[in-house]
Protein backbone atom coordinates (compact mmCIF):
# COMPACT_ATOMS: atom_id res chain seq x y z
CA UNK A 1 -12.07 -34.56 21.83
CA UNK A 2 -8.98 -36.17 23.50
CA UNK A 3 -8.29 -37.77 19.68
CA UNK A 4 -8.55 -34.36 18.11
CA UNK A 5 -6.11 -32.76 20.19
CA UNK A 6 -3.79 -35.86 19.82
CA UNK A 7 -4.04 -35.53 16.02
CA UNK A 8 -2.96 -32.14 15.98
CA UNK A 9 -0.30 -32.42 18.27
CA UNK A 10 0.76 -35.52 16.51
CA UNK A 11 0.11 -33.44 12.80
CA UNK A 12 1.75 -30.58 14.45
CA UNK A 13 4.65 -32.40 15.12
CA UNK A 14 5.03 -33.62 11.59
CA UNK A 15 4.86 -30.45 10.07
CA UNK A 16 7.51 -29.11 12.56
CA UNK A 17 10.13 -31.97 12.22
CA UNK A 18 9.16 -31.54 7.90
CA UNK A 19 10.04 -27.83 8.47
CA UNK A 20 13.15 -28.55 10.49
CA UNK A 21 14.52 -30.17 7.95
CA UNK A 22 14.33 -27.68 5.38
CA UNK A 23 15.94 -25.79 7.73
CA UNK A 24 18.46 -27.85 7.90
CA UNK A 25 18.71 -28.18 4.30
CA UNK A 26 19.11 -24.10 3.42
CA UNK A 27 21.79 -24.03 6.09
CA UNK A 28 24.07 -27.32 4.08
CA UNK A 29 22.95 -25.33 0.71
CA UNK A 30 24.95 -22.40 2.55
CA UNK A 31 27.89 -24.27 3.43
CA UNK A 32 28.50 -25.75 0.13
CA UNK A 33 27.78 -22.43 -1.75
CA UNK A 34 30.86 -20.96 0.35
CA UNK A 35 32.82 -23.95 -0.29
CA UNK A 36 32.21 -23.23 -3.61
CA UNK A 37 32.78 -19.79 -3.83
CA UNK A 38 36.07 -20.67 -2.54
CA UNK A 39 37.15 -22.76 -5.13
CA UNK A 40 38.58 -22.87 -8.56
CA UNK A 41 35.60 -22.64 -10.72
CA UNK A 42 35.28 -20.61 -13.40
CA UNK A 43 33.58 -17.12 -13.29
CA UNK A 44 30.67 -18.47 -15.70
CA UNK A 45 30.66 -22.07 -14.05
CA UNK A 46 29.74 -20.09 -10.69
CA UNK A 47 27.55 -17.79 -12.12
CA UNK A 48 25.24 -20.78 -13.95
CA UNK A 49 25.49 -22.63 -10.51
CA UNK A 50 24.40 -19.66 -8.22
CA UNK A 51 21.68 -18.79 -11.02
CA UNK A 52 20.14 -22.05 -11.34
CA UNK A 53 19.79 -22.57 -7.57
CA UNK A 54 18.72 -18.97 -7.22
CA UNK A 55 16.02 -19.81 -9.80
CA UNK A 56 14.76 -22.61 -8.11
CA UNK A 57 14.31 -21.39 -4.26
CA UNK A 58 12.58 -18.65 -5.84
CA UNK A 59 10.10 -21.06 -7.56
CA UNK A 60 9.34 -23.09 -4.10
CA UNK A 61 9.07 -19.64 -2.75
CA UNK A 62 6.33 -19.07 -4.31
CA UNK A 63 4.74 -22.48 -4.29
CA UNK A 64 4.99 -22.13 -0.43
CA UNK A 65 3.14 -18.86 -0.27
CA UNK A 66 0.62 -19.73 -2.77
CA UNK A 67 -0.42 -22.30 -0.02
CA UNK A 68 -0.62 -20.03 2.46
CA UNK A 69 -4.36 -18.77 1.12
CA UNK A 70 -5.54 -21.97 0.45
CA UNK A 71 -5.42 -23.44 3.63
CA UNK A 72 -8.92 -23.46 4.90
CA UNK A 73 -9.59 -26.15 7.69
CA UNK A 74 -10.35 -25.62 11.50
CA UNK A 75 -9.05 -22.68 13.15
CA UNK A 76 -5.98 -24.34 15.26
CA UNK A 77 -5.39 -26.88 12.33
CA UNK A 78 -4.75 -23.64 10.12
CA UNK A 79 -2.77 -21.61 12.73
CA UNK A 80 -0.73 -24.72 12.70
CA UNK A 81 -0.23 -24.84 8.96
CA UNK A 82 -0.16 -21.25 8.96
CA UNK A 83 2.82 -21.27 11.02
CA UNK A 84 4.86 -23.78 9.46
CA UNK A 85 4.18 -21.99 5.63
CA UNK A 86 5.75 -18.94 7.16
CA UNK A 87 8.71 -20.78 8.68
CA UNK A 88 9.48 -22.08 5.34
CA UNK A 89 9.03 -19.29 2.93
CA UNK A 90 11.53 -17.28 5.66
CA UNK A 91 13.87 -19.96 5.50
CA UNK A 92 13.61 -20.26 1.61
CA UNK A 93 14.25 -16.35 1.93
CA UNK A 94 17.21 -16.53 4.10
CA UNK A 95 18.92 -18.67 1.43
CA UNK A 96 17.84 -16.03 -1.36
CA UNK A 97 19.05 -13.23 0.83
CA UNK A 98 22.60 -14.96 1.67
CA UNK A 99 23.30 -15.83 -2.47
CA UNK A 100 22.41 -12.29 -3.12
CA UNK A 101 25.25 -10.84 -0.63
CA UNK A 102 27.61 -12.94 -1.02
CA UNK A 103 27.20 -14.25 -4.44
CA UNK A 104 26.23 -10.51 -5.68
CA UNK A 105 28.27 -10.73 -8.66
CA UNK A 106 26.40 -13.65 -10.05
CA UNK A 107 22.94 -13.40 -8.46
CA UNK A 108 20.43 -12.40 -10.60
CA UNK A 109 18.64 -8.83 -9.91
CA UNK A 110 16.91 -8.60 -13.11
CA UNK A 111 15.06 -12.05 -12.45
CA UNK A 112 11.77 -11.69 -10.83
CA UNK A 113 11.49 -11.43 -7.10
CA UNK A 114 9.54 -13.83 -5.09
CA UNK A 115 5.96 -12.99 -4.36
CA UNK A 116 6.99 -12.46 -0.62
CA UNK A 117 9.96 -9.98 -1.68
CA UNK A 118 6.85 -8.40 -4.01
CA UNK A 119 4.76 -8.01 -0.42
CA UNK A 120 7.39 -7.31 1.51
CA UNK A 121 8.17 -4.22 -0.98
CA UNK A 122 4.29 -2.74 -0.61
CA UNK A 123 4.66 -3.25 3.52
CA UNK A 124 8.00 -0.86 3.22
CA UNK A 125 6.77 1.61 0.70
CA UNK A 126 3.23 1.97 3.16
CA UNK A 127 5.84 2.62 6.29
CA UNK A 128 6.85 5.80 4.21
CA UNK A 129 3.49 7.13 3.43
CA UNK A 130 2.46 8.91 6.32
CA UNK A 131 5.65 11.07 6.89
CA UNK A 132 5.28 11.90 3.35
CA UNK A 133 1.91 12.17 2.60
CA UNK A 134 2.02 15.33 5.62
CA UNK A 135 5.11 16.87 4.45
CA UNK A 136 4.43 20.38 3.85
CA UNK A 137 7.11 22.98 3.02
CA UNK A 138 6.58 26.60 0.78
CA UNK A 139 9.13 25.34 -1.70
CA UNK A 140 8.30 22.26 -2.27
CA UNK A 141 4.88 21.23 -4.65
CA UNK A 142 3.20 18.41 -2.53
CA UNK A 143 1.61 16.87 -6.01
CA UNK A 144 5.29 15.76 -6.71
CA UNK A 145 5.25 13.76 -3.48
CA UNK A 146 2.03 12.48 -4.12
CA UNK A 147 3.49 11.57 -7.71
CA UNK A 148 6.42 9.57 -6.34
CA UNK A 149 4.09 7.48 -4.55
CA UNK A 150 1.64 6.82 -7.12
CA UNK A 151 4.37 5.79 -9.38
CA UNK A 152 5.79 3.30 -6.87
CA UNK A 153 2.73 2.03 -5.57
CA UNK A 154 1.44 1.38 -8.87
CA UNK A 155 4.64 -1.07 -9.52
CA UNK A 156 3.98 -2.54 -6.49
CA UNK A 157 0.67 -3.67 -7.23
CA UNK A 158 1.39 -4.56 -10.93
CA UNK A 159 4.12 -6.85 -9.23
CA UNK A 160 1.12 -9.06 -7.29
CA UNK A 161 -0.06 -9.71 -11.20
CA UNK A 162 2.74 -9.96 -13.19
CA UNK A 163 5.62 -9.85 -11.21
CA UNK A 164 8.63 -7.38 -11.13
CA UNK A 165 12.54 -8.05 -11.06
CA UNK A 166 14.62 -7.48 -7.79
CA UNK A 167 16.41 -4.75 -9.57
CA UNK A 168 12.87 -2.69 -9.99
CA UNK A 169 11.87 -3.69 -6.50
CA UNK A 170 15.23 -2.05 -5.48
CA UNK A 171 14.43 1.23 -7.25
CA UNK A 172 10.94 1.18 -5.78
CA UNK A 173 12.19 1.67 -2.33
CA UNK A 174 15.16 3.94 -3.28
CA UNK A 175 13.05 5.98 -4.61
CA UNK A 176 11.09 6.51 -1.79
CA UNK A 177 13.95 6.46 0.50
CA UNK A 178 15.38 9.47 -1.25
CA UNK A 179 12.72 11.34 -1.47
CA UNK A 180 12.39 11.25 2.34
CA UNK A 181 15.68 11.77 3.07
CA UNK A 182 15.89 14.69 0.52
CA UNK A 183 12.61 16.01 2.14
CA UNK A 184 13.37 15.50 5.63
CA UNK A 185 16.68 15.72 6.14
CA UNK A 186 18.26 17.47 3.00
CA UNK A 187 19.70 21.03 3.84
CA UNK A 188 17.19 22.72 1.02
CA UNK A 189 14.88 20.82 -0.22
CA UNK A 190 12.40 22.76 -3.21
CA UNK A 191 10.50 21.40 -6.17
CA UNK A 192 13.66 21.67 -7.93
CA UNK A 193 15.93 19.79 -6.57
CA UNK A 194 13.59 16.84 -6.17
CA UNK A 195 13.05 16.88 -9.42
CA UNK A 196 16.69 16.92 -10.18
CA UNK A 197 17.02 14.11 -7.77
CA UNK A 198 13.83 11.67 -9.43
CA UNK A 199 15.50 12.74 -12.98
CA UNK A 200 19.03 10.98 -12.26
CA UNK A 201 17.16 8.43 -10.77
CA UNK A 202 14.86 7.29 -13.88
CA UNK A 203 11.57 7.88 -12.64
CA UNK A 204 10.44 7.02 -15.40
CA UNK A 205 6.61 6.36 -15.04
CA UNK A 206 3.83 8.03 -17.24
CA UNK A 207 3.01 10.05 -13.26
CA UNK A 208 6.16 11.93 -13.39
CA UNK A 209 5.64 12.48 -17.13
CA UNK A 210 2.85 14.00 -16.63
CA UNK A 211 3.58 16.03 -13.63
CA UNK A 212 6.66 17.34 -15.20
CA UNK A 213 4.60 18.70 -18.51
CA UNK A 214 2.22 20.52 -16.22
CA UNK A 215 4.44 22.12 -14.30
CA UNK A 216 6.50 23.16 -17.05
CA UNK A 217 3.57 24.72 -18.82
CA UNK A 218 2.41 26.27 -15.98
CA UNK A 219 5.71 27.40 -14.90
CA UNK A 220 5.58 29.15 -19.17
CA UNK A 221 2.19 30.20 -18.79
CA UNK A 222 3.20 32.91 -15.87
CA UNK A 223 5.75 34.61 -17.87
CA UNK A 224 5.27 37.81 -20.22
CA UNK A 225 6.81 37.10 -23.68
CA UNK A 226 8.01 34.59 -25.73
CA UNK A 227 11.40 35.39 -25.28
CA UNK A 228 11.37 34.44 -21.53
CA UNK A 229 9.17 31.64 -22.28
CA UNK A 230 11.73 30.36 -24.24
CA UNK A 231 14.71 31.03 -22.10
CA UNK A 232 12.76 29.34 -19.33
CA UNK A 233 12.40 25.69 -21.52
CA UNK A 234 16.22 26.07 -22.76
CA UNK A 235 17.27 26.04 -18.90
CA UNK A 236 15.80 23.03 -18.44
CA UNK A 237 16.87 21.44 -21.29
CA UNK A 238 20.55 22.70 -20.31
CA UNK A 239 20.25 21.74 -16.71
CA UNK A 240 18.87 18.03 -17.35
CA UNK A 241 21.46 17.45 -20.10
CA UNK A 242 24.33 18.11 -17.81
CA UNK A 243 22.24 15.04 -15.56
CA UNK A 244 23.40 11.89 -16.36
CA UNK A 245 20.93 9.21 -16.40
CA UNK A 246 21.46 5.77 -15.64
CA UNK A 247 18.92 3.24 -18.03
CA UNK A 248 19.19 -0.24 -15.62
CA UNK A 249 18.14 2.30 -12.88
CA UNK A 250 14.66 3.02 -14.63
CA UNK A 251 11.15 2.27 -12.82
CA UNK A 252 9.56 1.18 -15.68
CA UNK A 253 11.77 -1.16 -17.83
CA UNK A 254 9.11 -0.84 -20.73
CA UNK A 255 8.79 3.28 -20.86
CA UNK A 256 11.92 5.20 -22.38
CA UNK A 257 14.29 7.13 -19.67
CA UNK A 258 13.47 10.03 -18.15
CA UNK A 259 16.50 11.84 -20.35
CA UNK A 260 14.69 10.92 -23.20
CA UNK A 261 11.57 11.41 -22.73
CA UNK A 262 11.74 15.16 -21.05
CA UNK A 263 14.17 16.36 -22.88
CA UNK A 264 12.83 15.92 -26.20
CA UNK A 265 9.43 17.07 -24.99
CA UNK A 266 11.39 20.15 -24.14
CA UNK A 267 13.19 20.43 -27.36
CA UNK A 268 9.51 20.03 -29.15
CA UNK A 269 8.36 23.13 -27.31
CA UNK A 270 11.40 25.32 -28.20
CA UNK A 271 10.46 24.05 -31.91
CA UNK A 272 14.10 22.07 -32.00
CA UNK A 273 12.29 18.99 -32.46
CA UNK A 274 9.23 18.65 -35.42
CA UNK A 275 8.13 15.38 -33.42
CA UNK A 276 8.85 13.35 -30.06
CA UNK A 277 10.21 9.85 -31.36
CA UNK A 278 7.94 7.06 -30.68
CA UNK A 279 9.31 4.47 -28.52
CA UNK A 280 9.18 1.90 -31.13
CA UNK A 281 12.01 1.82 -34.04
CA UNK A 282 9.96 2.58 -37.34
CA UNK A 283 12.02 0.00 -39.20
CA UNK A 284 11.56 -3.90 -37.18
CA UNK A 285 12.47 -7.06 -38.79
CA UNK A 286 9.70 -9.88 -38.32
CA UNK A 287 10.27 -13.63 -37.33
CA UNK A 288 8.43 -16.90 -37.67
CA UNK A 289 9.05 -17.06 -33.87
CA UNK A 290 5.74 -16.80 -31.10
CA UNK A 291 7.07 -14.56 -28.31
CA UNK A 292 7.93 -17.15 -26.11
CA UNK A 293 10.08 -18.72 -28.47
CA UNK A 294 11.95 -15.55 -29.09
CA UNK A 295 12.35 -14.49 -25.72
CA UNK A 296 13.93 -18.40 -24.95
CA UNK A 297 16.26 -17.76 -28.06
CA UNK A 298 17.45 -14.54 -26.34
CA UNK A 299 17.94 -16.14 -22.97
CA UNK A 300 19.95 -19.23 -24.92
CA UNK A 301 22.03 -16.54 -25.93
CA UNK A 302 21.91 -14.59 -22.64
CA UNK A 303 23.30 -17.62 -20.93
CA UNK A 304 25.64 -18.83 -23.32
CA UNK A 305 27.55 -15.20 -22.93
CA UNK A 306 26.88 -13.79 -26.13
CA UNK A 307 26.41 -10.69 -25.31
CA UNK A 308 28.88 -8.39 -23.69
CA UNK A 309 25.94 -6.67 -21.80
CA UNK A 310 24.20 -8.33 -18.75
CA UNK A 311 21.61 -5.92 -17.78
CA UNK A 312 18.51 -8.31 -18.85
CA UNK A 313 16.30 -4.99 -19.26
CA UNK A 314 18.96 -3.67 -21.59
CA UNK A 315 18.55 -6.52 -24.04
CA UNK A 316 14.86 -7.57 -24.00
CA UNK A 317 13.64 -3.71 -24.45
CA UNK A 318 16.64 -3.92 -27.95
CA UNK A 319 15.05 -6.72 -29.07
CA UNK A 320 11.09 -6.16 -28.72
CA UNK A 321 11.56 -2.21 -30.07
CA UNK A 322 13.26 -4.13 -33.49
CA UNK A 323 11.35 -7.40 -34.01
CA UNK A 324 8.22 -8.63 -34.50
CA UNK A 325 6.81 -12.14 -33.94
CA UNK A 326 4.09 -13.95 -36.02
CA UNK A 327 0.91 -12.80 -33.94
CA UNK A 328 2.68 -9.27 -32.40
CA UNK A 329 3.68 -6.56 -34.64
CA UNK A 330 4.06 -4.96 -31.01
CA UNK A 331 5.93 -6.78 -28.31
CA UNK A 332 5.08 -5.89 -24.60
CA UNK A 333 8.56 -5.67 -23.05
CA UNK A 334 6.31 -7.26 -20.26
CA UNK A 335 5.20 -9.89 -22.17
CA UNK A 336 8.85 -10.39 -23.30
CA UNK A 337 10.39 -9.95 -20.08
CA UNK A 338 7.58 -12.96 -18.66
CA UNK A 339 8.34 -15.43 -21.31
CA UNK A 340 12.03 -14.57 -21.05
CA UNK A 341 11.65 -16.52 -17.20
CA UNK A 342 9.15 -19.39 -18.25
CA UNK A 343 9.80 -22.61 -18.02
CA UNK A 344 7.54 -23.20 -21.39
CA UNK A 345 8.28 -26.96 -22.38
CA UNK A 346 6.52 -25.99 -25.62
CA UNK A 347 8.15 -23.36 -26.71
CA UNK A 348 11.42 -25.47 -25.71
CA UNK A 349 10.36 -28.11 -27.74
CA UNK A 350 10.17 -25.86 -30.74
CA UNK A 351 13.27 -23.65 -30.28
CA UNK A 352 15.37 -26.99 -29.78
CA UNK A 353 14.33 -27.78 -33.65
CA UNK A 354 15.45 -24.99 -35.06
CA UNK A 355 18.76 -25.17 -32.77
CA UNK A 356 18.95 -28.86 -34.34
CA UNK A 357 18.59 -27.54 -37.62
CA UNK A 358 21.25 -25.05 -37.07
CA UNK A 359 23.75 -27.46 -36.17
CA UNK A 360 22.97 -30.05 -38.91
CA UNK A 361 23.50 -27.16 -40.99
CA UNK A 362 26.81 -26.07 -39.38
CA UNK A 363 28.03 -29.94 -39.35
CA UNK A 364 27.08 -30.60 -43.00
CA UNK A 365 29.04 -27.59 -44.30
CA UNK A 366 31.77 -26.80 -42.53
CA UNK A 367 32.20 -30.25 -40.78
CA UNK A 368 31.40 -32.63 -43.69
């Protein structure tokens, strides 16, 4: 017994020094980020620094709490290991958390959050539920509520699969946030102006779509004639036009904005439209590219400064609505988004031919 309880003192002790000196090692990483903020570098110099580091804490983020599951030995043995996981993935978080604020011109919001940040987000969102889910007021429809949280919730879960970006984590729980403080705290809160509120702030999930078409039609369905019918559908049209609509703000990267999407569904119903545009351009070029080896051609680009836009979300959803790869006529701006963040050696291997070909070709006719 007395060499069991000397082991795990002893092991304890290990783990603790081990974890001190990650510790240690966030809070030099720190210092020398500052130092280097403070220097001469260029704008894109920093940016590729604080991006490449950001990158790779969030990788041994999520190695670290991957481990936390699989530790299955004695009861103090994994209370011990337990312990020292969580110490790590906090400090790993710390660092995360200080490049994002003071590096927030270069950090990365549209690269996908750690798995922590991804549980994190569902423990905040679940805080919100119970205020919410008893709200009652005459003006307000409660299925709207209940809308906003399905929508957000079912982000949050697809994030434990698939992952989600910091930027959509972000609008998860501003979302929420404002429909509590429009709710609770707003001076007159009504169906209405929620709605107005989740509109300028692309809640764009299939939830709201939804909701939005049924109350419309129900709203249609009480009136007399067609003539108020119609009047009815042309104020909304006119009061969501005059919203503006932000696209990096949207919920769902992958589903068109909510200006889009209502607005033409309005304009169908008034007969102004003969058919709601599918999300997809009709006319898409194909490549001889897998989707991983177009999304690293993108991110090539992305990183070389290419393009004048740096909203990641912008750019992937342009390029999977007009291209096509050898085995997907349709690209999942998921899909895309995914292989856009892999670290696929294979797909490295392949795109690195064809940038080798490129540059023979450039240095054999315009360098000969």
């Amino acid at each position: 017994m007395e060499d069991t309880v000397t082991n795990l003192a002893g092991y304890g002790q290990k783990l603790a020094d081990q974890v001190m000196y990650i510790q240690n090692t966030c809070a030099d990483l720190k210092r020398k980020w500052t130092h280097e903020l403070m220097s001469s570098a260029k704008e894109q110099v920093i940016k590729r620094y604080v991006q490449f580091h950001q990158a790779g804490i969030i990788q041994l983020s999520d190695e670290v709490c991957s481990g936390l599951p699989a530790v299955n030995v004695s009861d103090e043995l994994q209370l011990i290991k337990t312990e020292s996981y969580r110490r790590v993935i906090h400090a790993l978080e710390n660092v995360l958390d200080f490049l994002r604020r003071q590096f927030y011109p270069y950090f990365d919001i549209d690269h996908p959050a750690t798995t922590y940040q991804c549980q994190l987000l569902a423990s905040k969102i679940t805080a919100f539920e119970p205020e919410l889910n008893t709200f009652r007021h005459p003006q307000v429809d409660h299925t709207l509520i209940a809308c906003v949280l399905s929508s957000v919730n079912e982000v949050s879960a697809d994030s434990v699969v698939s992952g989600i970006s910091y930027r959509q984590a972000d609008q998860c729980l501003n979302m929420v946030r404002m429909t509590q403080q429009l709710l609770l705290f707003g001076s007159n809160p009504t169906t209405e102006n929620l709605v107005r509120a989740l509109f300028q702030q692309n809640l764009n999930s299939l939830h709201f779509f939804d909701w939005y078409q049924n109350h419309v039609s129900a709203q249609v369905a009480k009136l007399p004639g067609k003539m108020e019918k119609n009047e009815y559908i042309a104020n909304q049209v006119k009061t969501l036009t005059g919203i503006f609509v932000k696209p990096e703000k949207a919920l769902q990267p992958e589903l068109p904005a909510t200006d889009v999407y209502l607005i033409r569904w309005l304009q169908h119903q008034l007969g102004e439209d003969t058919k709601v545009r599918n999300v997809k351009s009709s006319s898409q070029f194909p490549l001889n590219l897998s989707v991983p080896q177009f999304a690293m051609f993108i991110r090539i680009f992305y990183k070389s400064g290419c393009f004048p836009v740096e909203n990641v979300a912008t750019i992937t959803r342009f390029f999977t609505e007009h291209f096509t790869t050898k085995k997907q006529p349709h690209i999942s701006h998921k899909s895309f988004r995914r292989a856009f963040y892999s670290l696929d050696q294979s797909a490295a291997a392949v795109v690195r031919d064809f940038l080798q070909k490129m540059l023979n070709y450039l240095n054999k006719t315009y360098f000969p």
